[in-house]
C-alpha atoms as a PDB file:
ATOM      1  CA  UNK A   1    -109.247-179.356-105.212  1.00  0.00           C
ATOM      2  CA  UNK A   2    -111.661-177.612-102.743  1.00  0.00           C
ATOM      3  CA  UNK A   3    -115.096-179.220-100.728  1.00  0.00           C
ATOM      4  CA  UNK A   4    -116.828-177.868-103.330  1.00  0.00           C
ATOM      5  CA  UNK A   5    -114.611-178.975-106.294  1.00  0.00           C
ATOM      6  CA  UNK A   6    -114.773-182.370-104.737  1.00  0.00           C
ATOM      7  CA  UNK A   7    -118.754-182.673-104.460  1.00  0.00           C
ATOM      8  CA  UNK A   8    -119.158-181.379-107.924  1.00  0.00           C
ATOM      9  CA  UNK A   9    -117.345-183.772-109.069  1.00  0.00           C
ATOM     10  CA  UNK A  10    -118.629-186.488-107.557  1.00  0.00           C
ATOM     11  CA  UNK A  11    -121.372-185.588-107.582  1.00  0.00           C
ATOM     12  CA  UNK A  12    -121.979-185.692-111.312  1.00  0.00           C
ATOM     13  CA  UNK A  13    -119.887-189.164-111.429  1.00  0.00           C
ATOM     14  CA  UNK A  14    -119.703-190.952-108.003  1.00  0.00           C
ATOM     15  CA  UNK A  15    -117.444-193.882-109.167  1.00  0.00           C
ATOM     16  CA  UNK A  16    -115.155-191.639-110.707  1.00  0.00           C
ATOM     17  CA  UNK A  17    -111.445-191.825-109.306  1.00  0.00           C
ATOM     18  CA  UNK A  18    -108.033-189.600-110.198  1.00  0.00           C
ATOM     19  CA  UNK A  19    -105.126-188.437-108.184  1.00  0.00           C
ATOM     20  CA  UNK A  20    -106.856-184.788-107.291  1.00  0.00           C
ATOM     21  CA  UNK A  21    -110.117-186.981-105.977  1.00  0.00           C
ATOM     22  CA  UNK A  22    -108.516-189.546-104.196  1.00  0.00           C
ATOM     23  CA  UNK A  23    -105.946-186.841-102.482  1.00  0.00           C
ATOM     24  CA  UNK A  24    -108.711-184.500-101.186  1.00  0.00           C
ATOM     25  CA  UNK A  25    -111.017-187.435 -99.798  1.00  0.00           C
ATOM     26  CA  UNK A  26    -107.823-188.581 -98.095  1.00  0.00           C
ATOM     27  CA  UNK A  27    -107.427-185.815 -96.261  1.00  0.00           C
ATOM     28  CA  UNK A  28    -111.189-184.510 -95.680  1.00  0.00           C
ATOM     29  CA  UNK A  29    -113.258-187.250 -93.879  1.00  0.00           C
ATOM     30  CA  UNK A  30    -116.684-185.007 -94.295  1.00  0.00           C
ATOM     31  CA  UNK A  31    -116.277-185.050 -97.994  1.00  0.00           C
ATOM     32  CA  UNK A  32    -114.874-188.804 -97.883  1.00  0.00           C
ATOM     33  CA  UNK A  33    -118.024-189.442 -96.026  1.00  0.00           C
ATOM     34  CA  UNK A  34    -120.329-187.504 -98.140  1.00  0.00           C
ATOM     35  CA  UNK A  35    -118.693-189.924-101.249  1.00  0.00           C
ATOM     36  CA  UNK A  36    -119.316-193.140-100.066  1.00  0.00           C
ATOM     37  CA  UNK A  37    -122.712-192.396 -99.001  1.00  0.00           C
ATOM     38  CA  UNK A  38    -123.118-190.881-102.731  1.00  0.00           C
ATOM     39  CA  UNK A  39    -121.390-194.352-103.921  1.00  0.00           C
ATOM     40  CA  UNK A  40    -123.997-196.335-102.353  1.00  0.00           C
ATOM     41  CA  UNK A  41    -127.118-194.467-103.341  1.00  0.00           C
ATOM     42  CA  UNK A  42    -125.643-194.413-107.021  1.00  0.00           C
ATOM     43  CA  UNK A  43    -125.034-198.433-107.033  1.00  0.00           C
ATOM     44  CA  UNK A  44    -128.519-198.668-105.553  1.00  0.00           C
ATOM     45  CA  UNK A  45    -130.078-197.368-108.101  1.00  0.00           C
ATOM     46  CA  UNK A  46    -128.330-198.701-110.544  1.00  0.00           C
ATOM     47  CA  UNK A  47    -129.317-201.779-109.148  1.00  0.00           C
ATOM     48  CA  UNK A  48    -133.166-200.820-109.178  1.00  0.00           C
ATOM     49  CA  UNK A  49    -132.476-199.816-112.883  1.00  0.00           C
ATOM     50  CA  UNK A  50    -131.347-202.886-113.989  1.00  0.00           C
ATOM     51  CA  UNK A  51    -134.361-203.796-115.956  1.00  0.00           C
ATOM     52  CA  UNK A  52    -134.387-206.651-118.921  1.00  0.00           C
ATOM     53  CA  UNK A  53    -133.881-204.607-121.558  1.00  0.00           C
ATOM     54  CA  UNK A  54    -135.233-207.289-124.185  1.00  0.00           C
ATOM     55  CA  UNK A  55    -138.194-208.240-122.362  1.00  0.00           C
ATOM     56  CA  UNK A  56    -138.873-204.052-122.250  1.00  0.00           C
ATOM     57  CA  UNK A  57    -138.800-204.097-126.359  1.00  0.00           C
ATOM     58  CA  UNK A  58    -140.500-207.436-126.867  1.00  0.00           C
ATOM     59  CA  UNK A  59    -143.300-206.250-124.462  1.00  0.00           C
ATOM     60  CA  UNK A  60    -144.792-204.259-127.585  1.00  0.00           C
ATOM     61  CA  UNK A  61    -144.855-206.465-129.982  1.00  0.00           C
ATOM     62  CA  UNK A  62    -144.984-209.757-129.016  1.00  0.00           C
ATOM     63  CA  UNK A  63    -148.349-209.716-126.998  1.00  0.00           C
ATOM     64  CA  UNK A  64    -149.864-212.597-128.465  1.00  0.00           C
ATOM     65  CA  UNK A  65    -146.455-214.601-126.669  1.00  0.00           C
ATOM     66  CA  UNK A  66    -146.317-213.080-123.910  1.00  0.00           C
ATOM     67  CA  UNK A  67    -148.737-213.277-120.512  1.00  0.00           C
ATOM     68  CA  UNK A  68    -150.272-209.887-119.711  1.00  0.00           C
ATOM     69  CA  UNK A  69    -148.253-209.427-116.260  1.00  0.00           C
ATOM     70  CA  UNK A  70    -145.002-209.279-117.836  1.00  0.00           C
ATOM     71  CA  UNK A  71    -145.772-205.579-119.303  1.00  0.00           C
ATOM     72  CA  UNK A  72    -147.749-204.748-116.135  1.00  0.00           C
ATOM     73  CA  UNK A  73    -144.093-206.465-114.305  1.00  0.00           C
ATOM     74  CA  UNK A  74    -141.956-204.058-116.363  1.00  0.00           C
ATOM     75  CA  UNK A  75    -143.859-200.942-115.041  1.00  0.00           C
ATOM     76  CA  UNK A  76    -143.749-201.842-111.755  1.00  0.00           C
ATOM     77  CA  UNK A  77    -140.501-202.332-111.918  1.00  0.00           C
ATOM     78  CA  UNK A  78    -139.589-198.573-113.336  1.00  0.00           C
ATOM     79  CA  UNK A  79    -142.147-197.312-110.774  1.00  0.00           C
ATOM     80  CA  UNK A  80    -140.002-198.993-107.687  1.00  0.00           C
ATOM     81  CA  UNK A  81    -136.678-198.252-109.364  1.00  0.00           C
ATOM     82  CA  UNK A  82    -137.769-194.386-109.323  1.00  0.00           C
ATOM     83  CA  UNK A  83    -139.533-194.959-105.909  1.00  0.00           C
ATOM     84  CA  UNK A  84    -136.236-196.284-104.448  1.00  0.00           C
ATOM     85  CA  UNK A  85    -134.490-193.372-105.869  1.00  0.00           C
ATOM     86  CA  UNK A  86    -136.499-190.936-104.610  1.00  0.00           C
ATOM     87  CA  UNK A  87    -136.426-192.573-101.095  1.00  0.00           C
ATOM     88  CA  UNK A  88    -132.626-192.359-101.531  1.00  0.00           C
ATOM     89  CA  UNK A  89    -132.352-188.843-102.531  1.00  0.00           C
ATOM     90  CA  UNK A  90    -134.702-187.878 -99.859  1.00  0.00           C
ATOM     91  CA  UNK A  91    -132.655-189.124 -97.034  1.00  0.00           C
ATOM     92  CA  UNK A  92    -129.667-188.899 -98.124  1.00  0.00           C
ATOM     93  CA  UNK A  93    -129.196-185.038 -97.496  1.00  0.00           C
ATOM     94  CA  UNK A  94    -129.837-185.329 -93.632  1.00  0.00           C
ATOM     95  CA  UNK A  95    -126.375-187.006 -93.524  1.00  0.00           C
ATOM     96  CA  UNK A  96    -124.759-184.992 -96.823  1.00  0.00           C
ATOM     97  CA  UNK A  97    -126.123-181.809 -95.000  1.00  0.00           C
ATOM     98  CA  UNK A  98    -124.232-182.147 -91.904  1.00  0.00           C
ATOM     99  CA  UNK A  99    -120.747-183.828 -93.413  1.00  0.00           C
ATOM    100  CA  UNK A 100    -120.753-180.427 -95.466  1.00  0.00           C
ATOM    101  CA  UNK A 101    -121.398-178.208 -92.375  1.00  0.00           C
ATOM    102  CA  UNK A 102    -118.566-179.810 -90.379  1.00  0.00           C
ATOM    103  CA  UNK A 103    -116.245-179.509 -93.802  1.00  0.00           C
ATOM    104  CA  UNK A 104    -117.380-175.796 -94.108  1.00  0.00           C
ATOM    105  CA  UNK A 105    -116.126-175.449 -90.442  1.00  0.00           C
ATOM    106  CA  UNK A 106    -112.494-176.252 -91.659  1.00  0.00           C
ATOM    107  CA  UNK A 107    -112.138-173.334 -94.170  1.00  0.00           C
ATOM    108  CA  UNK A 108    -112.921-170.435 -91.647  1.00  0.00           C
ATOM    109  CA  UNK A 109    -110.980-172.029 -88.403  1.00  0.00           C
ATOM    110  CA  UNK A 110    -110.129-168.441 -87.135  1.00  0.00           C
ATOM    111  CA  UNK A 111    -113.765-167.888 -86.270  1.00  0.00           C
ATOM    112  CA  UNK A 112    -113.681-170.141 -83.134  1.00  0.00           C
ATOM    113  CA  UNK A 113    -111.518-167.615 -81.422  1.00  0.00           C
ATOM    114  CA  UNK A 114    -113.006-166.966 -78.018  1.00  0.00           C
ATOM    115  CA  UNK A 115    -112.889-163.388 -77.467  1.00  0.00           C
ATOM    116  CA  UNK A 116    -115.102-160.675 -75.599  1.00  0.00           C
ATOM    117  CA  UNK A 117    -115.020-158.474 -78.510  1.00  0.00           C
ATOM    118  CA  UNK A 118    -117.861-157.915 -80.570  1.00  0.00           C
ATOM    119  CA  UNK A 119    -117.484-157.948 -84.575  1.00  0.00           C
ATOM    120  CA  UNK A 120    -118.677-154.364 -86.801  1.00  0.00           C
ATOM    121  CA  UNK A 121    -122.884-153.920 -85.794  1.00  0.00           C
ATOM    122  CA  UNK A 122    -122.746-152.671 -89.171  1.00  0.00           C
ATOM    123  CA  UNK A 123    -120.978-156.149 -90.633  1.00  0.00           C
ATOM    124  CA  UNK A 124    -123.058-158.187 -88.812  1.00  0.00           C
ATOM    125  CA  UNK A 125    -126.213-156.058 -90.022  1.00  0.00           C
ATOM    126  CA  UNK A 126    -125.050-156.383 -93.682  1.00  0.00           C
ATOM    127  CA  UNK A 127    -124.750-160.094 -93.377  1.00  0.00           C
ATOM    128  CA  UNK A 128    -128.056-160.424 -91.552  1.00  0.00           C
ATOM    129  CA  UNK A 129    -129.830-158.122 -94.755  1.00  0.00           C
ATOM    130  CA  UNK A 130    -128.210-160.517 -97.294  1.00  0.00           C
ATOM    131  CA  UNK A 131    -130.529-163.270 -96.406  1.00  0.00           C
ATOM    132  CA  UNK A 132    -133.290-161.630 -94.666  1.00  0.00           C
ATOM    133  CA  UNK A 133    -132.756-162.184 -91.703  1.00  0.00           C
ATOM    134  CA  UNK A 134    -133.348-160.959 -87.951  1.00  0.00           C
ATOM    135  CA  UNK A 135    -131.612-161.398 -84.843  1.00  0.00           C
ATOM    136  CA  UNK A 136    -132.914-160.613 -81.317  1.00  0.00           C
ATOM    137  CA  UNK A 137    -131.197-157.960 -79.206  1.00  0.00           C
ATOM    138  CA  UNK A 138    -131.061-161.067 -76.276  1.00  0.00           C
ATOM    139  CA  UNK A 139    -129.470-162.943 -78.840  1.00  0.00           C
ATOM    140  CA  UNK A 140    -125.920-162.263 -77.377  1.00  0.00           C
ATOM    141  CA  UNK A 141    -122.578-160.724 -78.259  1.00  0.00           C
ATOM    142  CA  UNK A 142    -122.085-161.936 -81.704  1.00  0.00           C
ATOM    143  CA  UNK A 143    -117.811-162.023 -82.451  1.00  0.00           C
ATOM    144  CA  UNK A 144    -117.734-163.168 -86.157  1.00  0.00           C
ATOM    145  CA  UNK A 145    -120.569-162.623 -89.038  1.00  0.00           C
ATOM    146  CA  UNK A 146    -119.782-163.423 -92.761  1.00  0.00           C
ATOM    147  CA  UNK A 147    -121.873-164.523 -95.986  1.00  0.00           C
ATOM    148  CA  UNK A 148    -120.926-167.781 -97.041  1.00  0.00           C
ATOM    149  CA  UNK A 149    -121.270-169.852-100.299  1.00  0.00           C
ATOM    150  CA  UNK A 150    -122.688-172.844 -99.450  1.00  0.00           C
ATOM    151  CA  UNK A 151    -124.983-175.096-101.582  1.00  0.00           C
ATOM    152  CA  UNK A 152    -125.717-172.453-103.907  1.00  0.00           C
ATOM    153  CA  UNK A 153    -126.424-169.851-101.818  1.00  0.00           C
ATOM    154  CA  UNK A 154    -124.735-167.206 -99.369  1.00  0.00           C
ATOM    155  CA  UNK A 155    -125.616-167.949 -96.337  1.00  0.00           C
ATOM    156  CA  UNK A 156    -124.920-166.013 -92.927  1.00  0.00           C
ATOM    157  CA  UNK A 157    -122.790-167.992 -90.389  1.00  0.00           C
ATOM    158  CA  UNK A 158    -122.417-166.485 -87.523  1.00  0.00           C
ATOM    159  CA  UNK A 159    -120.178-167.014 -84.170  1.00  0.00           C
ATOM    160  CA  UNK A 160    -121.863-166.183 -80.531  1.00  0.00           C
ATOM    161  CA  UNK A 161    -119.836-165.662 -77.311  1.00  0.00           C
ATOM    162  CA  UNK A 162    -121.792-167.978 -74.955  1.00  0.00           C
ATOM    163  CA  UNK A 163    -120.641-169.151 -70.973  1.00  0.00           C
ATOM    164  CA  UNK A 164    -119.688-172.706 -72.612  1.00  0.00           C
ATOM    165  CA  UNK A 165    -117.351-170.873 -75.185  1.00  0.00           C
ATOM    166  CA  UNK A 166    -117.959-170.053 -78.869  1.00  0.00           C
ATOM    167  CA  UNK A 167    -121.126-171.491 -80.497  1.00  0.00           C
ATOM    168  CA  UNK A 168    -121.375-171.655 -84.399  1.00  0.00           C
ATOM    169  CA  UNK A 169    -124.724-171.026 -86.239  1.00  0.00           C
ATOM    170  CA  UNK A 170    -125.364-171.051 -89.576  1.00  0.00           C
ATOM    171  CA  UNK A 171    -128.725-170.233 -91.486  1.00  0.00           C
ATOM    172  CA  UNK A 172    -129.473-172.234 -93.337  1.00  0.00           C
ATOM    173  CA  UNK A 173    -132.818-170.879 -95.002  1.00  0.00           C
ATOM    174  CA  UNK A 174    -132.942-173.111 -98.149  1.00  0.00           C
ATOM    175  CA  UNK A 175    -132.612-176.564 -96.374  1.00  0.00           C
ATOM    176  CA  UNK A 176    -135.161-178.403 -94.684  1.00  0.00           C
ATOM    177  CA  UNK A 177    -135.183-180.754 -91.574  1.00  0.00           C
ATOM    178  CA  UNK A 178    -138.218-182.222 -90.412  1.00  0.00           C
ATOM    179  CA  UNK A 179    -137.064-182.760 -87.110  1.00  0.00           C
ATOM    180  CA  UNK A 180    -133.517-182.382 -85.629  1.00  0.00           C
ATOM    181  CA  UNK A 181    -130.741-184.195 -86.572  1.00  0.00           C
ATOM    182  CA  UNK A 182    -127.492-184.287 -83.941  1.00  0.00           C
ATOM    183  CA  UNK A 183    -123.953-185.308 -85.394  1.00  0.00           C
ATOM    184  CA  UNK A 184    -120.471-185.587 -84.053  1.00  0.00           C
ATOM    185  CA  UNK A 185    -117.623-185.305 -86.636  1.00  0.00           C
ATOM    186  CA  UNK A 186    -114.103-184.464 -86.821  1.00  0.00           C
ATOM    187  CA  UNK A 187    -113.995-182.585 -82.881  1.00  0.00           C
ATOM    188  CA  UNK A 188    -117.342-180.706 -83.369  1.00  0.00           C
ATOM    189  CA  UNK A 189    -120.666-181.667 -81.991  1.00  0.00           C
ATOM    190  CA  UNK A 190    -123.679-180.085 -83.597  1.00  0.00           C
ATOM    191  CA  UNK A 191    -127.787-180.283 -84.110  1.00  0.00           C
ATOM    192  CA  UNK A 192    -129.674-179.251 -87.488  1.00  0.00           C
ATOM    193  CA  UNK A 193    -133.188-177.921 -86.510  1.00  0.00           C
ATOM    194  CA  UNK A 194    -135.885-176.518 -88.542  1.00  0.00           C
ATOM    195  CA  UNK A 195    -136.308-172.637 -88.430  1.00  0.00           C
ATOM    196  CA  UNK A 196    -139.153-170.118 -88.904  1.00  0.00           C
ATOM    197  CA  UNK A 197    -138.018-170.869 -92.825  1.00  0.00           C
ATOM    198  CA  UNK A 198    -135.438-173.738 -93.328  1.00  0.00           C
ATOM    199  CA  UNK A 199    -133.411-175.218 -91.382  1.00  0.00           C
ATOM    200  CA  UNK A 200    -130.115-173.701 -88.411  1.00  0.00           C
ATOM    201  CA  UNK A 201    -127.097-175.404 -87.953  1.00  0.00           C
ATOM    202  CA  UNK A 202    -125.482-175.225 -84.371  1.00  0.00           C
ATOM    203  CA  UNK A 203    -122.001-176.226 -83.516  1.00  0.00           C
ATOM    204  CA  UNK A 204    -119.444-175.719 -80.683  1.00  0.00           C
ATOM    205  CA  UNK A 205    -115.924-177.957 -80.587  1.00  0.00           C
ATOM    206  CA  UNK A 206    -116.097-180.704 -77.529  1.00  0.00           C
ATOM    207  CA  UNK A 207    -119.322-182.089 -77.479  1.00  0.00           C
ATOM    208  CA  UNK A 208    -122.867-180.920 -77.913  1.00  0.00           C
ATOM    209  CA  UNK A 209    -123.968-177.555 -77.958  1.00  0.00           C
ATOM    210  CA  UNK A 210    -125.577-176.700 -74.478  1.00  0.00           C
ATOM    211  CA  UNK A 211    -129.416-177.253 -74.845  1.00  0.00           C
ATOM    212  CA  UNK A 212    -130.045-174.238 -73.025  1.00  0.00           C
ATOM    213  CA  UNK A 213    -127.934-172.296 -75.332  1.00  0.00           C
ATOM    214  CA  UNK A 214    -129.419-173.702 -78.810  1.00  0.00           C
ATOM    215  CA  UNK A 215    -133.035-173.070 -77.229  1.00  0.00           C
ATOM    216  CA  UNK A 216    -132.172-169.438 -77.327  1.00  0.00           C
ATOM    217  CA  UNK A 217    -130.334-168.831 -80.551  1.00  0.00           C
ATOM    218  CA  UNK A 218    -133.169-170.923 -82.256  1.00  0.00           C
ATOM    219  CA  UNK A 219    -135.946-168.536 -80.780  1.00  0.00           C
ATOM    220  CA  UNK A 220    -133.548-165.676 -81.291  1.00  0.00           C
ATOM    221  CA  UNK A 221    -133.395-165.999 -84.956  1.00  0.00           C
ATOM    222  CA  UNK A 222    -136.067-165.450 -87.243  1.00  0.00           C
ATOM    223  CA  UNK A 223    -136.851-164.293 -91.220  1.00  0.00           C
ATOM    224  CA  UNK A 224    -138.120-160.808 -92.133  1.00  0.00           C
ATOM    225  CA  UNK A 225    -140.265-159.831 -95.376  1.00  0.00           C
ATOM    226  CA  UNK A 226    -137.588-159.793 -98.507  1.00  0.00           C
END
């Protein structure tokens, strides 16, 4: 079972346990991560759901019995259950979003490689035309470009030769940050910052990409018209 395997499946079924489950969050921590944060949001709302499910069916028809507030109670209580839930699902991506960049870091390892040679112009233009998007001729020598599958989209992430060693960005064009979010997980440091449209992701190994470094990728990467 795969990252993406995994958060499928618990996705649609965060208690769920079995042997291929259990194995791969055992030996991801991003995806084990990513579970127990889906865990708690799930028992949450179950929680917030747990309405009386008599009172809900006597509220109709047993008015004459029954004080007004109790039917007004009942709505108010679906209309904070779904609130909550929202709220949840809102915020819970911020840390889901940057577990499953780190995880997607583990499945291409052989892009880190610190090198002075540049990858195919025409590769990295092909990758950059997938998603509609530009880089900068200051951007810097680029080593590694690819389209990756990530969230439901292909996505370009791309590898830049930098004076502090290799720095990972990936475009993220169909997530949104409202303002950005740093992380530190399994040997990589990293921010998520909004973009022109959507969000980047910004990684080196050690520590925190050097501000100086993500200022320039981040104004060095922009969208085009599709």
């Amino acid at each position: 079972m795969n990252c993406q395997e995994f958060r499928a499946a618990v996705g649609a079924e965060p208690q769920r346990s079995d042997a291929a489950i259990e194995a791969h969050a055992g030996g991801c921590a991003a995806c084990a991560a990513w579970r127990r944060e889906m865990q708690r949001m799930d028992a949450v709302m179950r929680r917030a759901l747990a309405i009386d499910v008599d009172a809900a069916r006597a509220g109709g028809k047993a008015t004459a019995q029954q004080p007004a507030w109790r039917g007004w109670a009942l709505a108010a209580s679906v209309a904070c259950a779904t609130l909550v839930a929202g709220l949840l699902w809102f915020a819970l991506p911020r840390t889901a979003l940057a577990d499953e960049v780190v995880a997607h870091m583990s499945e291409e390892p052989d892009a880190w490689a610190a090198t002075r040679l540049a990858a195919d112009p025409a590769r990295v233009a092909q990758v950059l035309a997938r998603s509609g998007v530009r880089l900068a001729p200051d951007a810097g020598l680029v080593s590694y470009a690819h389209s990756c599958w990530f969230r439901g989209h292909y996505v370009p992430h791309l590898v830049f030769q930098t004076h502090a060693g290799p720095v990972t960005v990936m475009v993220l064009s169909d997530e949104h940050v409202a303002r950005p979010v740093g992380f530190d997980e399994e040997g990589y440091g990293g921010v998520i910052v909004p973009a022109d449209r959507g969000a980047l992701a910004i990684l080196s190994r050690g520590g925190q990409p050097d501000p100086g470094i993500t200022a320039r990728l981040r104004s060095a990467i922009s969208h085009g018209a599709r």
